[in-house]
N, C-alpha and C. Protein backbone atom coordinates (compact mmCIF):
# COMPACT_ATOMS: atom_id res chain seq x y z
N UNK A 1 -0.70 -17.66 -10.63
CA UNK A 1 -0.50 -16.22 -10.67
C UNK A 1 -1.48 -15.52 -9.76
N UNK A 2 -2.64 -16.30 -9.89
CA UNK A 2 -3.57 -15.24 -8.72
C UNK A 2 -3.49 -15.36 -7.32
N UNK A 3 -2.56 -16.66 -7.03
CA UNK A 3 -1.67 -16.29 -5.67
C UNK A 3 -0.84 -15.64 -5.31
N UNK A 4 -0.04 -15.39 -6.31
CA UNK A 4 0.81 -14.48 -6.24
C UNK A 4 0.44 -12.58 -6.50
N UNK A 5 -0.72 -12.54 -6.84
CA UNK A 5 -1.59 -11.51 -6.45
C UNK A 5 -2.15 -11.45 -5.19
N UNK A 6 -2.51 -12.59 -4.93
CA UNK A 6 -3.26 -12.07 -3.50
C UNK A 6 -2.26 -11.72 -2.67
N UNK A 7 -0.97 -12.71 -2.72
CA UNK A 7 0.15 -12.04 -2.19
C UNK A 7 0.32 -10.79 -1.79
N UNK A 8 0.22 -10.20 -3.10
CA UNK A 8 0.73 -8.82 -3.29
C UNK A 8 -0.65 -8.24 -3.33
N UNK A 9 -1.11 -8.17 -2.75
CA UNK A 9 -2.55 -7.52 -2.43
C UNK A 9 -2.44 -7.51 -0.49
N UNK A 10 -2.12 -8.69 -0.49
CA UNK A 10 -1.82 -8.84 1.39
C UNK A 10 -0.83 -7.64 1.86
N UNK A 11 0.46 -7.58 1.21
CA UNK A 11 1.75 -6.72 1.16
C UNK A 11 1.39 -5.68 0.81
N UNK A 12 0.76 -5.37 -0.32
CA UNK A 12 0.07 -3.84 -0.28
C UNK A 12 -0.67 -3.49 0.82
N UNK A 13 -1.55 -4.44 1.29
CA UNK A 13 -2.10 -3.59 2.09
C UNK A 13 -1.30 -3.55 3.90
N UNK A 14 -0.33 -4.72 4.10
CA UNK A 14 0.28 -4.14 5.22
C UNK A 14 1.14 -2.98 5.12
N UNK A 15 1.68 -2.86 3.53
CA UNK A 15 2.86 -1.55 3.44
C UNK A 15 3.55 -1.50 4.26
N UNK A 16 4.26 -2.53 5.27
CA UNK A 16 5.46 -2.30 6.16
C UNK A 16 6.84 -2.77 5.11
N UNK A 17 7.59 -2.36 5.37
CA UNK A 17 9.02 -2.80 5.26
C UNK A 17 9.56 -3.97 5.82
N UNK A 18 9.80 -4.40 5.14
CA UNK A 18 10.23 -5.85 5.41
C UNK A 18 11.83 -6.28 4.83
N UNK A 19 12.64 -6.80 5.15
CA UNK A 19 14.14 -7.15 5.52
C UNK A 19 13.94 -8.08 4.10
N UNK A 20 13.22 -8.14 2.99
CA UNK A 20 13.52 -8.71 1.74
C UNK A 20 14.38 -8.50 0.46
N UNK A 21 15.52 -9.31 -0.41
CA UNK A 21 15.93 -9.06 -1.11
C UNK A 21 14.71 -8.50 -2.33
N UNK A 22 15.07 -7.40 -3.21
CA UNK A 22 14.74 -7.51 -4.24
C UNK A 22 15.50 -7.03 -5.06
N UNK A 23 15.07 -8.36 -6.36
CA UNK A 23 16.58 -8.19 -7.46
C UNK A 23 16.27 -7.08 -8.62
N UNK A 24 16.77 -6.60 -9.58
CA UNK A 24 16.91 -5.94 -10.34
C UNK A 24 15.32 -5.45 -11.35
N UNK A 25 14.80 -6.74 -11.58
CA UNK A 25 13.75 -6.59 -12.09
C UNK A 25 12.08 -6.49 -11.47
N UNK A 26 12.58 -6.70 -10.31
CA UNK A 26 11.21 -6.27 -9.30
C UNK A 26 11.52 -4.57 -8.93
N UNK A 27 12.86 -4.44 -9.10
CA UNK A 27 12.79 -3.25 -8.72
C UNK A 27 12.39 -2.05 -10.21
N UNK A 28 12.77 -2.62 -11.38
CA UNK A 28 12.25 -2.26 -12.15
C UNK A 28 10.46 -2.28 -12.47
N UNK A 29 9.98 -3.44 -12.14
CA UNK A 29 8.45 -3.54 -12.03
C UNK A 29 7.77 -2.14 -11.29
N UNK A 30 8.78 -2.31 -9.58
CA UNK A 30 8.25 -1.19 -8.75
C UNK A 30 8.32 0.17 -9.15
N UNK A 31 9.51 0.45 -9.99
CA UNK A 31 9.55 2.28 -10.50
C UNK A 31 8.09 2.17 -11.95
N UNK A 32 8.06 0.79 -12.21
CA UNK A 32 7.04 1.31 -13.38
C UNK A 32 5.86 1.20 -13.06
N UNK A 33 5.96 0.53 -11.93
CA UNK A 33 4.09 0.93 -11.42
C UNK A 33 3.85 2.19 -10.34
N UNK A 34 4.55 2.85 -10.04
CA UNK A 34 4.88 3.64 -9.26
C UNK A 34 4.33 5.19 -10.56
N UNK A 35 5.59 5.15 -11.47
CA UNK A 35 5.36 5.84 -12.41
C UNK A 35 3.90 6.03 -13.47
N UNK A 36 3.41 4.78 -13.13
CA UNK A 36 2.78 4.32 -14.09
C UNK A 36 0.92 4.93 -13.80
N UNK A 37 1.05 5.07 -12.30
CA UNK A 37 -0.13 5.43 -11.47
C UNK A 37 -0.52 7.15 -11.34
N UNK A 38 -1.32 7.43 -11.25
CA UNK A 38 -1.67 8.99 -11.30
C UNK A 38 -2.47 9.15 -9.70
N UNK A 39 -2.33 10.12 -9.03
CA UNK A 39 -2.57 10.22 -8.02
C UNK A 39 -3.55 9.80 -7.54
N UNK A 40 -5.22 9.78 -8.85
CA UNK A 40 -6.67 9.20 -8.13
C UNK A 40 -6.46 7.37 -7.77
N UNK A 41 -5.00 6.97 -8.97
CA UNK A 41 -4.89 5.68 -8.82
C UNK A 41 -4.33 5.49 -7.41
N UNK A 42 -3.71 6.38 -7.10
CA UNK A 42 -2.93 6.21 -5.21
C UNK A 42 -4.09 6.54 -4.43
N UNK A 43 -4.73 7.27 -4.32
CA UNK A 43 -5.94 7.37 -3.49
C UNK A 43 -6.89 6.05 -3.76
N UNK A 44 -7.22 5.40 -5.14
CA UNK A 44 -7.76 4.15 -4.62
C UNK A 44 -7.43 3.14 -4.25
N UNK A 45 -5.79 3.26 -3.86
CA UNK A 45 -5.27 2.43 -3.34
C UNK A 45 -5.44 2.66 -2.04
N UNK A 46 -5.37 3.92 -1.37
CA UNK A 46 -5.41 3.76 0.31
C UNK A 46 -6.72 3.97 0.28
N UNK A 47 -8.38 3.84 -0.13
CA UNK A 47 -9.26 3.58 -0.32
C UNK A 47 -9.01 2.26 -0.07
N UNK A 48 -8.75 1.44 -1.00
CA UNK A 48 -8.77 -0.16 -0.92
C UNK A 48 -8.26 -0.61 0.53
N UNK A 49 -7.24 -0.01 0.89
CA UNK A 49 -6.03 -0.37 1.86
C UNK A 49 -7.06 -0.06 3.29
N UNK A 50 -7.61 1.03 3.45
CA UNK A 50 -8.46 1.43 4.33
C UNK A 50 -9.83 0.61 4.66
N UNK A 51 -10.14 -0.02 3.18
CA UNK A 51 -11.64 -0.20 3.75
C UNK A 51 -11.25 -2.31 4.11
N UNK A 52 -10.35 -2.53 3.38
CA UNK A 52 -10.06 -3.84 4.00
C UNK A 52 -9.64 -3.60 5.47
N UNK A 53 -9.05 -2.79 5.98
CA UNK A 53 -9.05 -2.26 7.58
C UNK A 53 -9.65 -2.52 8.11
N UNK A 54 -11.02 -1.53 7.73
CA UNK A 54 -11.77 -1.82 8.44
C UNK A 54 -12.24 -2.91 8.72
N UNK A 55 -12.20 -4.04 8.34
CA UNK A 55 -12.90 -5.18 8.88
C UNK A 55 -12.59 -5.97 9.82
N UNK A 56 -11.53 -5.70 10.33
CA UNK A 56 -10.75 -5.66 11.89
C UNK A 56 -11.29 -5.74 13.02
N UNK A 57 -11.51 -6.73 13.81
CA UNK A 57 -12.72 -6.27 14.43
C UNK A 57 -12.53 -5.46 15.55
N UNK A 58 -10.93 -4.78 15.81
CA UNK A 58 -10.62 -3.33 16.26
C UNK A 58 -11.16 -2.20 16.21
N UNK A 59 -11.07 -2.16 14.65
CA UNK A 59 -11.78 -0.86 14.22
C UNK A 59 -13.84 -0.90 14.20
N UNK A 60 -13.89 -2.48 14.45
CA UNK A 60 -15.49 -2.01 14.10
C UNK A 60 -16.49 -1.25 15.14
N UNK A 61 -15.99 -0.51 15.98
CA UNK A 61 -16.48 0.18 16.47
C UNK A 61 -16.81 2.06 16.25
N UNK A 62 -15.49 2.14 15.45
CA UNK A 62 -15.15 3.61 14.61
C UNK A 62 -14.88 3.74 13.24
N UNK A 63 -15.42 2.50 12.50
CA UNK A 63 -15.63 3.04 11.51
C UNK A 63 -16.16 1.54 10.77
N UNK A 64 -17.10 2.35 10.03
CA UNK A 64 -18.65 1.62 9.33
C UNK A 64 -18.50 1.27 7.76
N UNK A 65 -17.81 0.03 7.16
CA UNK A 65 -17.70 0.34 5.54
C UNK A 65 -18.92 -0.57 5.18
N UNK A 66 -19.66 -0.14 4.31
CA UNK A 66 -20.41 -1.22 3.70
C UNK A 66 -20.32 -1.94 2.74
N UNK A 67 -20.50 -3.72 2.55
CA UNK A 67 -20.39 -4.53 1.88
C UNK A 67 -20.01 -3.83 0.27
N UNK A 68 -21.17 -2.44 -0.36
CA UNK A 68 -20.71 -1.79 -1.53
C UNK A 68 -19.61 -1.41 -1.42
N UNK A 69 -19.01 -0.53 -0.45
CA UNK A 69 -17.74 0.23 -0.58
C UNK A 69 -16.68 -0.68 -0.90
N UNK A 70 -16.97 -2.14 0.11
CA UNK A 70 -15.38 -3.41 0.02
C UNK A 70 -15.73 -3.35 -1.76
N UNK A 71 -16.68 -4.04 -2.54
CA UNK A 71 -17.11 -4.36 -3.29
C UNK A 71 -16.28 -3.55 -4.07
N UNK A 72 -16.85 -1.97 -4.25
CA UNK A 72 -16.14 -1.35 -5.18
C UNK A 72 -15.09 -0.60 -5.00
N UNK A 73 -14.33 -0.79 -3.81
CA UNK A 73 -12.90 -0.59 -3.95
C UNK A 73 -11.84 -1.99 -4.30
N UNK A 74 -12.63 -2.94 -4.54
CA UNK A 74 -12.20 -3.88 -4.84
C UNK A 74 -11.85 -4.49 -6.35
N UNK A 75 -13.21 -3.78 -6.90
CA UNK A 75 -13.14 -3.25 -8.35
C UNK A 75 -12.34 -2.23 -8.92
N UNK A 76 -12.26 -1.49 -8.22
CA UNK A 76 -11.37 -0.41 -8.87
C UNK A 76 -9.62 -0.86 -8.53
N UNK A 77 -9.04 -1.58 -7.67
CA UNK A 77 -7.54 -1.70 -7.29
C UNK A 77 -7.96 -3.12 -7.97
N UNK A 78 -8.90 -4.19 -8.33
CA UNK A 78 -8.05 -4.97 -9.13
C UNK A 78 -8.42 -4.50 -10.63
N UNK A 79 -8.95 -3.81 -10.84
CA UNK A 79 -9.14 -3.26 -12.75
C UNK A 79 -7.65 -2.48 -12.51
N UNK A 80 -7.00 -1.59 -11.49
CA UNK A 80 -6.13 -0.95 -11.76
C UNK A 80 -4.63 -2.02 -11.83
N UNK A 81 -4.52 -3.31 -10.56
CA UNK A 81 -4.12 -3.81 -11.25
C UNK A 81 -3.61 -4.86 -12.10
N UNK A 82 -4.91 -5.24 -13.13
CA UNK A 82 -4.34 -5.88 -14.18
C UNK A 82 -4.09 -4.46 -15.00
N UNK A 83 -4.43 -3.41 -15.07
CA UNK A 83 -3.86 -2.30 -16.05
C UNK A 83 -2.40 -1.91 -15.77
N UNK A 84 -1.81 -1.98 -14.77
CA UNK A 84 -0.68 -2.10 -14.42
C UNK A 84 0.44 -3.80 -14.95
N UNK A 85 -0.15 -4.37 -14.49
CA UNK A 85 0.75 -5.85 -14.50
C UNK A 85 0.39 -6.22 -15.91
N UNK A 86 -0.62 -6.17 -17.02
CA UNK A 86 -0.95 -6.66 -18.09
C UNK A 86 -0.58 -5.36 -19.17
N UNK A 87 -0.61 -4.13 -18.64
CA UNK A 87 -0.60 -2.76 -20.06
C UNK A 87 0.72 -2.53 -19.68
N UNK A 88 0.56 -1.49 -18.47
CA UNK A 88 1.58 -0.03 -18.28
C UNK A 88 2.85 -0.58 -18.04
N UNK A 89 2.93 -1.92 -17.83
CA UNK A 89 3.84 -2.72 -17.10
C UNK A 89 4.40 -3.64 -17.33
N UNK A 90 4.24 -3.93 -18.53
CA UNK A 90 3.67 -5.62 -19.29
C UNK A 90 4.83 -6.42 -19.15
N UNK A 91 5.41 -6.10 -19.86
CA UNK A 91 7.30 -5.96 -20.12
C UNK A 91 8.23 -6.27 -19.27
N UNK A 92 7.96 -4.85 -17.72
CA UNK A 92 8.67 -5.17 -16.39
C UNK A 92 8.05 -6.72 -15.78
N UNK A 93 6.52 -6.52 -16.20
CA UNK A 93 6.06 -7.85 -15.33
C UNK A 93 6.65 -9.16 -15.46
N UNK A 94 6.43 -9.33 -17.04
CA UNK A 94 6.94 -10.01 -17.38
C UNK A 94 8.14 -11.21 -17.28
N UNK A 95 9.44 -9.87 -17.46
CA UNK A 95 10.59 -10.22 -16.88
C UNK A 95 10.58 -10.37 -15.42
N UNK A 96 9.91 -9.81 -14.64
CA UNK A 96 10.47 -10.06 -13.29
C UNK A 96 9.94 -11.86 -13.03
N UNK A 97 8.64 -11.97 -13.99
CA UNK A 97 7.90 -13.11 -12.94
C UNK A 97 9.16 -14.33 -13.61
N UNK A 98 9.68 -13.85 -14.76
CA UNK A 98 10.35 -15.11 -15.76
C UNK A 98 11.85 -15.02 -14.94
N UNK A 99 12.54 -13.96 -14.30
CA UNK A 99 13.56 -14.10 -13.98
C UNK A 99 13.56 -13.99 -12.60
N UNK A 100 12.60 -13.29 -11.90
CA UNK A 100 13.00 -13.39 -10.41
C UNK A 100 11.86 -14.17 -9.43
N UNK A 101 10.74 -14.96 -10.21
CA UNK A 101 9.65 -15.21 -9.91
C UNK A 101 8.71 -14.48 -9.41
N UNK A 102 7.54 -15.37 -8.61
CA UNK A 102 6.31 -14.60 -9.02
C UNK A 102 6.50 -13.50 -7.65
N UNK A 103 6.94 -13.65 -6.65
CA UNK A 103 7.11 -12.65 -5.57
C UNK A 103 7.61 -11.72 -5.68
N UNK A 104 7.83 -11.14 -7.01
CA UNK A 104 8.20 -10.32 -7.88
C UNK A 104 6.89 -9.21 -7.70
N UNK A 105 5.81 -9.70 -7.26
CA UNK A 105 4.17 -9.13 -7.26
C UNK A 105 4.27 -8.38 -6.14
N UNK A 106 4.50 -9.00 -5.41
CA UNK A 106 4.67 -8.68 -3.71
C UNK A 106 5.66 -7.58 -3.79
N UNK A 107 7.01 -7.21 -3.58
CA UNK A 107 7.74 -6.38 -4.08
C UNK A 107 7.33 -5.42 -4.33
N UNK A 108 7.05 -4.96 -5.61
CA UNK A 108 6.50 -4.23 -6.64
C UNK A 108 5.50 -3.34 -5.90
N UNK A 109 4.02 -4.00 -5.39
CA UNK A 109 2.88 -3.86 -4.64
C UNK A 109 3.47 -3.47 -3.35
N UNK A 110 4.32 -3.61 -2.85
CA UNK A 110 4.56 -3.10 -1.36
C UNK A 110 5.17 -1.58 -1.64
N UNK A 111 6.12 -1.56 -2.85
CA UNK A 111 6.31 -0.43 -2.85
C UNK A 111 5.63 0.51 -3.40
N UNK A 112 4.68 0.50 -3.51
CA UNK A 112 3.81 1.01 -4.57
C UNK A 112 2.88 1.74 -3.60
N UNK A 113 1.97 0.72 -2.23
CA UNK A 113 1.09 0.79 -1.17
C UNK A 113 2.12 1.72 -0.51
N UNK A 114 3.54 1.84 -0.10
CA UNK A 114 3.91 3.02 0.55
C UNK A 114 4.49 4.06 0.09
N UNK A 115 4.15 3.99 -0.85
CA UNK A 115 4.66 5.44 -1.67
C UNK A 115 3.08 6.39 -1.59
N UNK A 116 1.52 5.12 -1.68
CA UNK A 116 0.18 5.94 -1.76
C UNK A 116 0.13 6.05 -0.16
N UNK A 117 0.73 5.30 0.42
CA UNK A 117 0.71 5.79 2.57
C UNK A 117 0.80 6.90 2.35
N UNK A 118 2.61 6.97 1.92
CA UNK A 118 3.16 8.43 2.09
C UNK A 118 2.43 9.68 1.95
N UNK A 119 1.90 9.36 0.76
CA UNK A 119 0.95 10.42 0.48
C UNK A 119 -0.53 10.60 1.33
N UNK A 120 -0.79 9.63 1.81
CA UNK A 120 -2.01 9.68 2.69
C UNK A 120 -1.19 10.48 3.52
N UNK A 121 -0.74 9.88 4.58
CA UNK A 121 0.06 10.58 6.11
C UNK A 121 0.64 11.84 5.60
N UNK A 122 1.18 12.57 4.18
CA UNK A 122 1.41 14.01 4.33
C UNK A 122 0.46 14.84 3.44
N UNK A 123 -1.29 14.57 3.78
CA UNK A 123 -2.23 14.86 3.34
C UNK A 123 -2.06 15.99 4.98
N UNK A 124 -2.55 17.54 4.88
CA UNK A 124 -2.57 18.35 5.71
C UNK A 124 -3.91 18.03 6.98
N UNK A 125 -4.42 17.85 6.29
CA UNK A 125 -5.65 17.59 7.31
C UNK A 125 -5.30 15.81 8.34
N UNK A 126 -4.57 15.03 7.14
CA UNK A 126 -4.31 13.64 8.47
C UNK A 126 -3.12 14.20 9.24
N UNK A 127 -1.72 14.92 8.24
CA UNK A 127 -0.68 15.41 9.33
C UNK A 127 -1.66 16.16 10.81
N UNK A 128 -2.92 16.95 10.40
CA UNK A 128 -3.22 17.91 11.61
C UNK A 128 -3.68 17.10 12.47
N UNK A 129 -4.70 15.51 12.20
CA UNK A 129 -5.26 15.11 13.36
C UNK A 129 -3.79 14.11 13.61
N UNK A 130 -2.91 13.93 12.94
CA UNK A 130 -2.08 13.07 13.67
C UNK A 130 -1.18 14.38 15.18
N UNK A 131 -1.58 15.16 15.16
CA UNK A 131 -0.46 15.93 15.48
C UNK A 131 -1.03 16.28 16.92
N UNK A 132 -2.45 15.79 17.32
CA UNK A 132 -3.37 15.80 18.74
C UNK A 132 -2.46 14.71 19.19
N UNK A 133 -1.57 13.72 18.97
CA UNK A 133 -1.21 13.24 19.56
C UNK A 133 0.06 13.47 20.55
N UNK A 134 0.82 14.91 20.16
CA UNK A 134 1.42 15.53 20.86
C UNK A 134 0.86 15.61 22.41
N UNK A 135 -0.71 15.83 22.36
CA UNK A 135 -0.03 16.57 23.89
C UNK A 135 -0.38 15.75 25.16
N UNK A 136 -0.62 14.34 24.48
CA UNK A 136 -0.44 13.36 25.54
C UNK A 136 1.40 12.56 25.88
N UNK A 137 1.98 13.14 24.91
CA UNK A 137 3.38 12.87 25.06
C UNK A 137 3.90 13.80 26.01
N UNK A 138 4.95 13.13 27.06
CA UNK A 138 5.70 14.00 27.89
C UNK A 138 7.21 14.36 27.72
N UNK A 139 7.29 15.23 26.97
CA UNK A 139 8.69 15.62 26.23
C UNK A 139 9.81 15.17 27.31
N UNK A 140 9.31 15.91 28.25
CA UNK A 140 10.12 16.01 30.07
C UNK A 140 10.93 14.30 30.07
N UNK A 141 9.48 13.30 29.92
CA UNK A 141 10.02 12.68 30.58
C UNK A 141 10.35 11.55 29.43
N UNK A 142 10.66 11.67 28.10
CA UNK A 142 11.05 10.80 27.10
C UNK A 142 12.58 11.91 27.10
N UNK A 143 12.49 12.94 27.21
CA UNK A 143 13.74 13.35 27.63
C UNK A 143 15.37 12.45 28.43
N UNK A 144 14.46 12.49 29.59
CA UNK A 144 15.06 11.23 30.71
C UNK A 144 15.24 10.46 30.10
N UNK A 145 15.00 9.71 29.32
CA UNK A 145 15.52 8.26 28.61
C UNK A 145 17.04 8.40 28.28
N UNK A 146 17.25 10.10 27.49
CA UNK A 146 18.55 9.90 27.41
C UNK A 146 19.36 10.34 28.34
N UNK A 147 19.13 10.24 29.02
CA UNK A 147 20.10 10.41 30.15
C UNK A 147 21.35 9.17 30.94
């Protein structure tokens, strides 16, 4: 089982979409952890999601996490979730791992990491610095494409 967490700890934190079936009861898992979370719980998720980022060795030039921060965002998204997969959830978990197996984790956790994106990216202040990226785009000439 704690592979199948780290799994879904990997998938949370890429949050892309991926071309995977999921059956009935992962998708049930996903509305109840979804539901199940309160917004500081989505912020320590893109906390978590962010500071494993950083360790990229892309980013280690612009941005600095320290060994505490991995530490205790690490504490807080796995206390949140076994409170999810063991309490708020118990039931959905349950069934999914007994009927659709354990990638049932993964699932669940992916949709979960982009539902707390979503909410990162339509935070006003990231929409504003995403939006400097306008004016290196050339309308003119992405225009031309359809032509």
């Amino acid at each position: 089982m704690s592979r199948s967490i780290s799994l879904a700890a990997a998938a949370l934190l890429a949050s892309v979409s991926t071309a995977s079936w999921a059956g009935p009861f992962a998708d049930d898992l996903s509305k109840c952890m979804i539901t199940a979370t309160t917004p500081a719980d989505r912020a320590a998720l893109v906390r978590w999601m962010f500071t494993a980022g950083a360790a990229h060795p892309d980013l280690a030039s612009i941005v600095k996490v320290t060994a505490e921060q991995v530490e205790a965002s690490n504490k807080a998204v796995g206390e949140l979730t076994m409170k999810l997969v063991t309490e708020a959830c118990r039931e959905q978990a349950k069934k999914a791992i007994q009927l659709e197996g354990p990638n049932t984790f993964q699932t669940a956790f992916q949709a979960l990491g982009q539902v707390a994106g979503t909410e990162l990216y339509s935070n006003p202040g990231v929409t504003a610095a995403m939006s400097g990226l306008q004016k290196y785009i050339d309308p003119v000439n992405l225009q031309e494409l359809a032509k």
